[in-house]
Protein backbone atom coordinates (compact mmCIF):
# COMPACT_ATOMS: atom_id res chain seq x y z
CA UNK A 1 -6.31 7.21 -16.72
CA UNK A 2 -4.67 9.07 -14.08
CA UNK A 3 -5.58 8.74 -11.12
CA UNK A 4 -5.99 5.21 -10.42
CA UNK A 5 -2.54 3.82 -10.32
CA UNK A 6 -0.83 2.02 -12.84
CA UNK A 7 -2.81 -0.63 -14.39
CA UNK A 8 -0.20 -3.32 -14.82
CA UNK A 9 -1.55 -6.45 -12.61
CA UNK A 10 -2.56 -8.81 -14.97
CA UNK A 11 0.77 -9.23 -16.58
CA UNK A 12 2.41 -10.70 -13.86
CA UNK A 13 2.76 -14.06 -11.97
CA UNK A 14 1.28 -13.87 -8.40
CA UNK A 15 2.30 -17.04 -6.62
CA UNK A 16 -0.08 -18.03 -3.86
CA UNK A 17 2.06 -18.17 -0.16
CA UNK A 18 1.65 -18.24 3.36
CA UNK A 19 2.88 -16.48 6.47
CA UNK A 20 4.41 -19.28 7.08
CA UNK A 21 6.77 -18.64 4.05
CA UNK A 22 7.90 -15.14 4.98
CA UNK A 23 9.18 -16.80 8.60
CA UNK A 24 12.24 -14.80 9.75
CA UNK A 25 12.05 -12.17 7.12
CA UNK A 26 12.01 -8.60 6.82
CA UNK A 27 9.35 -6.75 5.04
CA UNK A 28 9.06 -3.25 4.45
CA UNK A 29 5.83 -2.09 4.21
CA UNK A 30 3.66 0.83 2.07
CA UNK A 31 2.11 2.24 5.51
CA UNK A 32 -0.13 4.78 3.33
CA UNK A 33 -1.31 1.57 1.64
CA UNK A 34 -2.11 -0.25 4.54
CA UNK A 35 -3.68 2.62 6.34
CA UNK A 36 -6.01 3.19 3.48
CA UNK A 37 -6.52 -0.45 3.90
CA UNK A 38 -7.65 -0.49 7.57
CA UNK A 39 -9.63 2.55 7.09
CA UNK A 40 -11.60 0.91 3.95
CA UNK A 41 -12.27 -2.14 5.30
CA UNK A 42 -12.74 -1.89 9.12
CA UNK A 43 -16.06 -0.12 9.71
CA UNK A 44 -19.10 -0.86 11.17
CA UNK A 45 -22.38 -2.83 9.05
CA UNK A 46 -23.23 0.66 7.78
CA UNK A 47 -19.83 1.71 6.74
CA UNK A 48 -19.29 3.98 9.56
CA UNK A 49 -15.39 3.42 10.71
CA UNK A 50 -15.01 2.63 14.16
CA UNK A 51 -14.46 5.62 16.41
CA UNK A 52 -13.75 5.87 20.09
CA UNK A 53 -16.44 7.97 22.58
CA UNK A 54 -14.50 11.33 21.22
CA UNK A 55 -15.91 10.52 17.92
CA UNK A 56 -11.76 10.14 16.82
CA UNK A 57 -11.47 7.62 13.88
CA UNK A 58 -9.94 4.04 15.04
CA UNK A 59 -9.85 2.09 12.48
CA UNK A 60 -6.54 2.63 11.31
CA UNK A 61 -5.27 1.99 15.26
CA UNK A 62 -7.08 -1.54 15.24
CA UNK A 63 -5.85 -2.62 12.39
CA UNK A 64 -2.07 -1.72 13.14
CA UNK A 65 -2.59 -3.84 16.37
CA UNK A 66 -4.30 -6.43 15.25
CA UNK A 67 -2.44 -7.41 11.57
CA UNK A 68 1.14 -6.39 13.16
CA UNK A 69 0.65 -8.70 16.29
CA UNK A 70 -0.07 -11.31 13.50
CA UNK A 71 2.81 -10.75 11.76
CA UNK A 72 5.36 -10.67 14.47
CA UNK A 73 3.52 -14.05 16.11
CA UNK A 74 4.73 -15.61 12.47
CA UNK A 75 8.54 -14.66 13.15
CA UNK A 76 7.86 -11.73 10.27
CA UNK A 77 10.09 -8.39 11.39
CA UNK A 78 7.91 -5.83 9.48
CA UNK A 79 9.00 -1.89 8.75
CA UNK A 80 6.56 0.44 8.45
CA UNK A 81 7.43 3.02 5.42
CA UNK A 82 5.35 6.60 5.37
CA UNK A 83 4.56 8.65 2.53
CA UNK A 84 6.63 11.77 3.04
CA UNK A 85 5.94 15.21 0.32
CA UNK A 86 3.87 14.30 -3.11
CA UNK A 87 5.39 14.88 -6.27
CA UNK A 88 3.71 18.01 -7.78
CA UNK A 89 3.34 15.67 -10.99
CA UNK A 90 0.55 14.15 -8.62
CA UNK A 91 -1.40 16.62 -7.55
CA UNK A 92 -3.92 16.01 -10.69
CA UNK A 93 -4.36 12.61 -9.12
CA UNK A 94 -4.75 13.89 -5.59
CA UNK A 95 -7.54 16.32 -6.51
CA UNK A 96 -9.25 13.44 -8.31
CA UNK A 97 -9.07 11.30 -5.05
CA UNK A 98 -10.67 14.32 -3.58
CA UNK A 99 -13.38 14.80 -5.51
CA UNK A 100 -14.30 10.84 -5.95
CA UNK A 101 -14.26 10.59 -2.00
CA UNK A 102 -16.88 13.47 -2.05
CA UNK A 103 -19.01 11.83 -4.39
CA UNK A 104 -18.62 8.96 -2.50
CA UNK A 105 -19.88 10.24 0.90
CA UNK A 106 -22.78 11.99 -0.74
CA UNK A 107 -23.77 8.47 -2.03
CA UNK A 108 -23.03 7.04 1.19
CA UNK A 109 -25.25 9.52 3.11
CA UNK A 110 -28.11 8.62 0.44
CA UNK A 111 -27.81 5.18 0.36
CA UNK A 112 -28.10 5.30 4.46
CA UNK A 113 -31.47 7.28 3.97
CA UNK A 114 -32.72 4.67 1.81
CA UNK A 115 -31.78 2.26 4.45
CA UNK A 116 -29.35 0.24 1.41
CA UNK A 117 -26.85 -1.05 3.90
CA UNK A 118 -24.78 -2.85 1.23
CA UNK A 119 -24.74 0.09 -1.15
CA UNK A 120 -23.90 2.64 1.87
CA UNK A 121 -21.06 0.64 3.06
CA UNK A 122 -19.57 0.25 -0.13
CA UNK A 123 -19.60 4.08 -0.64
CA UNK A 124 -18.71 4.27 2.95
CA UNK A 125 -15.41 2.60 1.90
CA UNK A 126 -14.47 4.87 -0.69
CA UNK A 127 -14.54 7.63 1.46
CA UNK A 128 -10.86 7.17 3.61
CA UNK A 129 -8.75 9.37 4.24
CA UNK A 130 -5.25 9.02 5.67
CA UNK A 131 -4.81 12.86 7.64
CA UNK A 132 -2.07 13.96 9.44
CA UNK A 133 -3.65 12.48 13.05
CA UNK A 134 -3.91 9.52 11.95
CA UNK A 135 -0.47 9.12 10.57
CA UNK A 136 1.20 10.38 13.71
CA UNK A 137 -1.49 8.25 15.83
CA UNK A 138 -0.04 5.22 13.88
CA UNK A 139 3.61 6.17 14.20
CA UNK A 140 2.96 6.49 18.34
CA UNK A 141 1.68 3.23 18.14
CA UNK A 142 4.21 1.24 15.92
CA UNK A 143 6.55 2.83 18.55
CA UNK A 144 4.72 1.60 21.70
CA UNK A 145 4.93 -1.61 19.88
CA UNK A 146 8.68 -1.48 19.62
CA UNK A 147 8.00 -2.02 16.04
CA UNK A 148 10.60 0.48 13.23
CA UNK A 149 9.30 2.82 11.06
CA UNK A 150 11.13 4.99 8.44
CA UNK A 151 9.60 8.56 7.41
CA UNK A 152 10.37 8.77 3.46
CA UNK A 153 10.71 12.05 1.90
CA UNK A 154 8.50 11.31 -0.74
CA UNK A 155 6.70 8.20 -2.13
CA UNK A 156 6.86 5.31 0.90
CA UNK A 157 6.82 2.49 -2.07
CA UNK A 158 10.27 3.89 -3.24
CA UNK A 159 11.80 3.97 -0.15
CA UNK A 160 10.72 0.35 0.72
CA UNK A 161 11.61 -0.51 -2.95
CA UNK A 162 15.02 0.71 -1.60
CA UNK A 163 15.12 -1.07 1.52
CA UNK A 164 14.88 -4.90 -0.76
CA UNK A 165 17.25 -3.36 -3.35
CA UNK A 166 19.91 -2.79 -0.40
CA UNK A 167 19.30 -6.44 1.27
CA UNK A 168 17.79 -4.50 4.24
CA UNK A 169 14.52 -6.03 3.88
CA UNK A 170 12.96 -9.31 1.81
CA UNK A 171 10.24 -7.61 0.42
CA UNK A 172 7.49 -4.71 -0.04
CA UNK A 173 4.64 -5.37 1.36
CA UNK A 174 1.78 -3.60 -0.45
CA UNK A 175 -1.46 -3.62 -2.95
CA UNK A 176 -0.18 -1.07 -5.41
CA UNK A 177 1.37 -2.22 -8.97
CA UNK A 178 3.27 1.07 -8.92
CA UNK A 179 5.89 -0.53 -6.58
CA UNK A 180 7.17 -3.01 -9.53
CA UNK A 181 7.72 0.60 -11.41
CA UNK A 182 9.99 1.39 -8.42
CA UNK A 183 11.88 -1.75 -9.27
CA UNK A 184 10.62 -3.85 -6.20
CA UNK A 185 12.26 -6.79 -6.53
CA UNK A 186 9.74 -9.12 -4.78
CA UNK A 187 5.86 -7.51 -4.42
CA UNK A 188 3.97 -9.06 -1.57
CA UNK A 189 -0.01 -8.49 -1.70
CA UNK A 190 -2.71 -9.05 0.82
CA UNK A 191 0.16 -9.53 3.46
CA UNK A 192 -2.04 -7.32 6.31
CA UNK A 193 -5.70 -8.47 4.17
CA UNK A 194 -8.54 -10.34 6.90
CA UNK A 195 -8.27 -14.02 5.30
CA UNK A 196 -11.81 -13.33 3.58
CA UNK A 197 -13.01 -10.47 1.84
CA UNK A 198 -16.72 -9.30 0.88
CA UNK A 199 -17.84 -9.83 -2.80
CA UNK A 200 -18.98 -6.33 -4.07
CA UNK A 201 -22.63 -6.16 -3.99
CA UNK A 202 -23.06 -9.87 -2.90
CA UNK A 203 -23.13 -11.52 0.29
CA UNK A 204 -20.77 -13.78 -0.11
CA UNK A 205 -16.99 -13.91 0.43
CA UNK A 206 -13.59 -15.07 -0.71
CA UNK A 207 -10.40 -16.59 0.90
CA UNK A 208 -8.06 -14.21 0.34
CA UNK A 209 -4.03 -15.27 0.93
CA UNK A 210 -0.58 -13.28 0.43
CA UNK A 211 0.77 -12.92 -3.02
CA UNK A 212 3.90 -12.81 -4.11
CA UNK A 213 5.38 -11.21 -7.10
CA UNK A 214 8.89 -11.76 -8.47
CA UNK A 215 9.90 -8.21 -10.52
CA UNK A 216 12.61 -9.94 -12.11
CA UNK A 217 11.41 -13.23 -13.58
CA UNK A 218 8.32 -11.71 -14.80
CA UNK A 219 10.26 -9.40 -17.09
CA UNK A 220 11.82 -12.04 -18.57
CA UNK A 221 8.88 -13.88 -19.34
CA UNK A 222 7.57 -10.64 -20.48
CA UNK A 223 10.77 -10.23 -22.29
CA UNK A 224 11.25 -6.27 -21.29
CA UNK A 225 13.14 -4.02 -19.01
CA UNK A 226 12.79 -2.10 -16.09
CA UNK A 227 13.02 0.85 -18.01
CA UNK A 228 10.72 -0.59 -21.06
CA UNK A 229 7.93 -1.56 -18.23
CA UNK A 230 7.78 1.87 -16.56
CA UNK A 231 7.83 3.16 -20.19
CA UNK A 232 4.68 0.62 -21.12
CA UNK A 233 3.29 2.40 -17.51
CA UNK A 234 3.87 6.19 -19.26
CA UNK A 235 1.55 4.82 -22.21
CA UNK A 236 -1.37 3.47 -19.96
CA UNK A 237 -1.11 6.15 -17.48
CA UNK A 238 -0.23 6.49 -14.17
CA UNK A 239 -0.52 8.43 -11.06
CA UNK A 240 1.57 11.09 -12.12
CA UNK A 241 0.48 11.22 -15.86
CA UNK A 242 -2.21 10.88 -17.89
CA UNK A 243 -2.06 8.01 -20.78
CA UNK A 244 -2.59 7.55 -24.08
CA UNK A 245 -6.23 7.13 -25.04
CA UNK A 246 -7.00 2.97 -26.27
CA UNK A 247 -3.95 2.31 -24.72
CA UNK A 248 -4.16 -0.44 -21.77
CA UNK A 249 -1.47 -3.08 -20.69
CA UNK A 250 -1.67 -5.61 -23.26
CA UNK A 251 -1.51 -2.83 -26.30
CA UNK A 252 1.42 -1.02 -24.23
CA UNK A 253 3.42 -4.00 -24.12
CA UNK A 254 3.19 -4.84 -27.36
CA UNK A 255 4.07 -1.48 -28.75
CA UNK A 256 6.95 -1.19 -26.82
CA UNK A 257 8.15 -4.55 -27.42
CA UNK A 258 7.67 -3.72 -31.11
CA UNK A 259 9.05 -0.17 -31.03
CA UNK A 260 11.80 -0.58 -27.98
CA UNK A 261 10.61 3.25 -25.86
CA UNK A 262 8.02 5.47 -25.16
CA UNK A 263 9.41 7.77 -27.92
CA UNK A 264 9.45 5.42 -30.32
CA UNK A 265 5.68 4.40 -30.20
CA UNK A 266 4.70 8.15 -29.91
CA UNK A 267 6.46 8.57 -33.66
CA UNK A 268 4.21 5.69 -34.80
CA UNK A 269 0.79 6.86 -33.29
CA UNK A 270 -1.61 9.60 -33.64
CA UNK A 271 -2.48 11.34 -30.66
CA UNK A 272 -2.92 14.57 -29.35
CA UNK A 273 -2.36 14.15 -26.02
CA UNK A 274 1.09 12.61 -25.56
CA UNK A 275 3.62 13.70 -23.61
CA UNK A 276 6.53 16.29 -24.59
CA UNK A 277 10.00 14.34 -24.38
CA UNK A 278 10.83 16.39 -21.50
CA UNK A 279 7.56 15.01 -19.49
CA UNK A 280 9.00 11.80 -20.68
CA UNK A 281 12.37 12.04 -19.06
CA UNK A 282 10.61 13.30 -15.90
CA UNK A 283 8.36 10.68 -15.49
CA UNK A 284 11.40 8.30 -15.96
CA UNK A 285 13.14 10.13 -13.22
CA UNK A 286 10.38 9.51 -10.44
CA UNK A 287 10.42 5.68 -10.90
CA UNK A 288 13.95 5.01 -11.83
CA UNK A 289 15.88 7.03 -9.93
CA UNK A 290 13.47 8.39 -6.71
CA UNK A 291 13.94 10.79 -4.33
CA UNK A 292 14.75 8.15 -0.96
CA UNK A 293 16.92 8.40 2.39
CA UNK A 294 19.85 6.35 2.68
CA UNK A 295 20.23 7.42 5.81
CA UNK A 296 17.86 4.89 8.78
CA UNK A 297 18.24 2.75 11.24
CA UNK A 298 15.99 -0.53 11.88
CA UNK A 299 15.56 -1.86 14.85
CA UNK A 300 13.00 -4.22 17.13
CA UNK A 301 12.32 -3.66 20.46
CA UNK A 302 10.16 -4.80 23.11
CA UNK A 303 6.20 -3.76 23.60
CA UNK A 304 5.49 -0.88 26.68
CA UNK A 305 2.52 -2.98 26.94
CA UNK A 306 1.12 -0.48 29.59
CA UNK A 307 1.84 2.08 27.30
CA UNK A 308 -0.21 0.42 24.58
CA UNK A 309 -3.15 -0.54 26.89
CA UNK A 310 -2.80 3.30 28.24
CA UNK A 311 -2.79 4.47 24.60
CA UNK A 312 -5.84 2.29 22.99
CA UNK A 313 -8.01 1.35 26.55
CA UNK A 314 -7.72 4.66 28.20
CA UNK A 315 -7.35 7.33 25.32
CA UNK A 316 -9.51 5.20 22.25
CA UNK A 317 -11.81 2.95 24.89
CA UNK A 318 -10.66 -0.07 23.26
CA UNK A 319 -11.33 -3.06 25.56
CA UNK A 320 -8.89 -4.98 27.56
CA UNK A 321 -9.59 -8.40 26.39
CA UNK A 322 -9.37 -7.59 22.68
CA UNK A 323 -6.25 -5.36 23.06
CA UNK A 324 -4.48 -7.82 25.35
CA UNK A 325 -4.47 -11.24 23.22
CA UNK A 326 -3.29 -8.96 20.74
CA UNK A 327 0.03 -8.07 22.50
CA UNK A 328 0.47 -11.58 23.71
CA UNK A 329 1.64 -12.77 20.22
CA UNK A 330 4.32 -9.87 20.23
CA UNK A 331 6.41 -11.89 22.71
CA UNK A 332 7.66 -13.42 19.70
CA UNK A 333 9.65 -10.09 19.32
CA UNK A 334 11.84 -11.92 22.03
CA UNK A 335 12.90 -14.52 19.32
CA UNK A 336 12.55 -11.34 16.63
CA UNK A 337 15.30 -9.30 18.85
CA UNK A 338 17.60 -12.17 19.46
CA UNK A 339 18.03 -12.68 15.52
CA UNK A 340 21.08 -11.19 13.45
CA UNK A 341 20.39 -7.53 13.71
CA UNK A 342 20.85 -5.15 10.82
CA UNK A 343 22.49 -2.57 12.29
């Protein structure tokens, strides 16, 4: 179904790590993804996000302060990557998004009437949305932080696919499948996740720890290509096309194991709602070869730690003694600095 990203997961490996096992490296990470993330998941018992006495959304400026500073006190040099113009293939998918976050906060609203807690944060969660302040809010922030970001000109996971690809980074750091489409060599999930998460509809919770994913091994165990899994992806359906009806990742990697493309299967099926060959090719296009800059510079610097405390105390009435433990772990950015630059 479109809409939902590619639903790939379960045919891959993902190898429980630690931070501790990303020391020293460079990670590029989906910052649409992680926004999305913060927003989601840091909110108050009712699902309201946090917000500063303006009634500005903070969520998003927590969570880049607190998950970076934990990253950088592990000797990890993250990149943020932003989302730059949507493919117009998407824009099906978008308006989906749209409409399910409406439904969402109608729920939400109800389910706070009723006084269901549970239920209202839960719809509560479904309701983020990553707007232009926010994303420019976050981008003043990294930079306060002395921590790089690179503005894509289209999908951020393609770009930070790029960045592994080149040896400029270790690894993407993000929840979405759809970067192994990309051709991410090595997937990391859960990297900027709390260590527990909430059970849906329970009250209980899990340990949650990083993932990691290695593109290249699992497609030999799956005994495919690159090109064969983001035709399998075409069949189930992905963000920027609808699939084929029945079809869901065990099915699509069978047929195309069987029938070697996307063309192939199509000749051997009867639907009425498969793609034209020259949907086909285009669909091809935006995962194998995407639209990225070549052109960036990476670089580390130092935290204007009055800056920051200016920025979240002053401006967002965050309080001193959560903002400032928080910045004490970036003076690992010293060690950060002093290691082999890329540039």
């Amino acid at each position: 179904m479109v809409g939902m990203g590619v639903d790939i997961g379960s045919l891959f490996h993902m190898e429980e790590i630690s931070l501790k096992d990303l020391q020293h490296q460079i990670i590029a990470i989906d910052a649409y993804n992680v926004l999305h993330q913060f927003l989601s998941s840091i909110r108050q018992r009712d699902g309201t996000p946090l917000k500063d006495a303006h009634g500005q959304i903070t969520s998003h400026l927590s969570g880049l302060l607190h998950r970076t500073s934990t990253l950088v006190e592990h000797h990890i040099r993250p990149i943020y990557i932003f989302d730059g113009v949507p493919h117009p293939l998407k824009q099906k998918t978008l308006e989906l998004r749209k409409h399910r976050k409406l439904a969402a906060e109608k729920e939400w609203r109800d389910a706070l009437e009723r006084g269901d807690l549970d239920t209202a944060r839960t719809k509560a969660q479904q309701t983020s949305r990553v707007t232009d302040e926010i994303v420019q809010q976050s981008k003043t922030l990294l930079t306060l932080l002395g921590i790089p970001f690179i503005q894509a000109p289209s999908e951020g996971e393609s770009q930070a696919s790029y960045l592994v690809k080149q040896g400029d980074a270790h690894a993407v750091g993000s929840q979405d499948f759809d970067c192994l489409l990309v051709g991410t060599p090595v997937l990391l999930r859960n990297l900027t996740s709390s260590s527990r998460r909430k059970l849906p509809g329970k009250k209980a919770y899990v340990s949650v720890h990083p993932e990691r994913i290695n593109l290249q091994a699992d497609l030999k165990k799956l005994g495919i290509t690159q090109k064969q899994l983001v035709d399998m992806a075409i069949l189930i359906g992905t963000d920027f096309n609808e699939g084929i009806k029945g079809i869901g990742p065990q099915k699509s990697l069978h047929l195309i194991k069987k029938n070697g493309n996307v063309e192939n299967v199509l000749a051997t099926i009867a639907t009425d709602d498969a793609p034209s060959f020259d949907e086909i090719k285009a669909l091809r296009n935006l995962f194998l070869d995407p639209k990225i800059v070549k052109d960036y510079e990476i670089a580390w610097q130092q935290p204007d730690t009055s800056e920051v405390l200016k920025m979240l105390c002053d401006e967002h009435q965050f309080t001193q003694d959560r903002v400032k433990p928080a910045l004490d772990k970036f003076t690992s950015i010293k060690d950060i600095i002093k290691q082999k630059t890329l540039f």
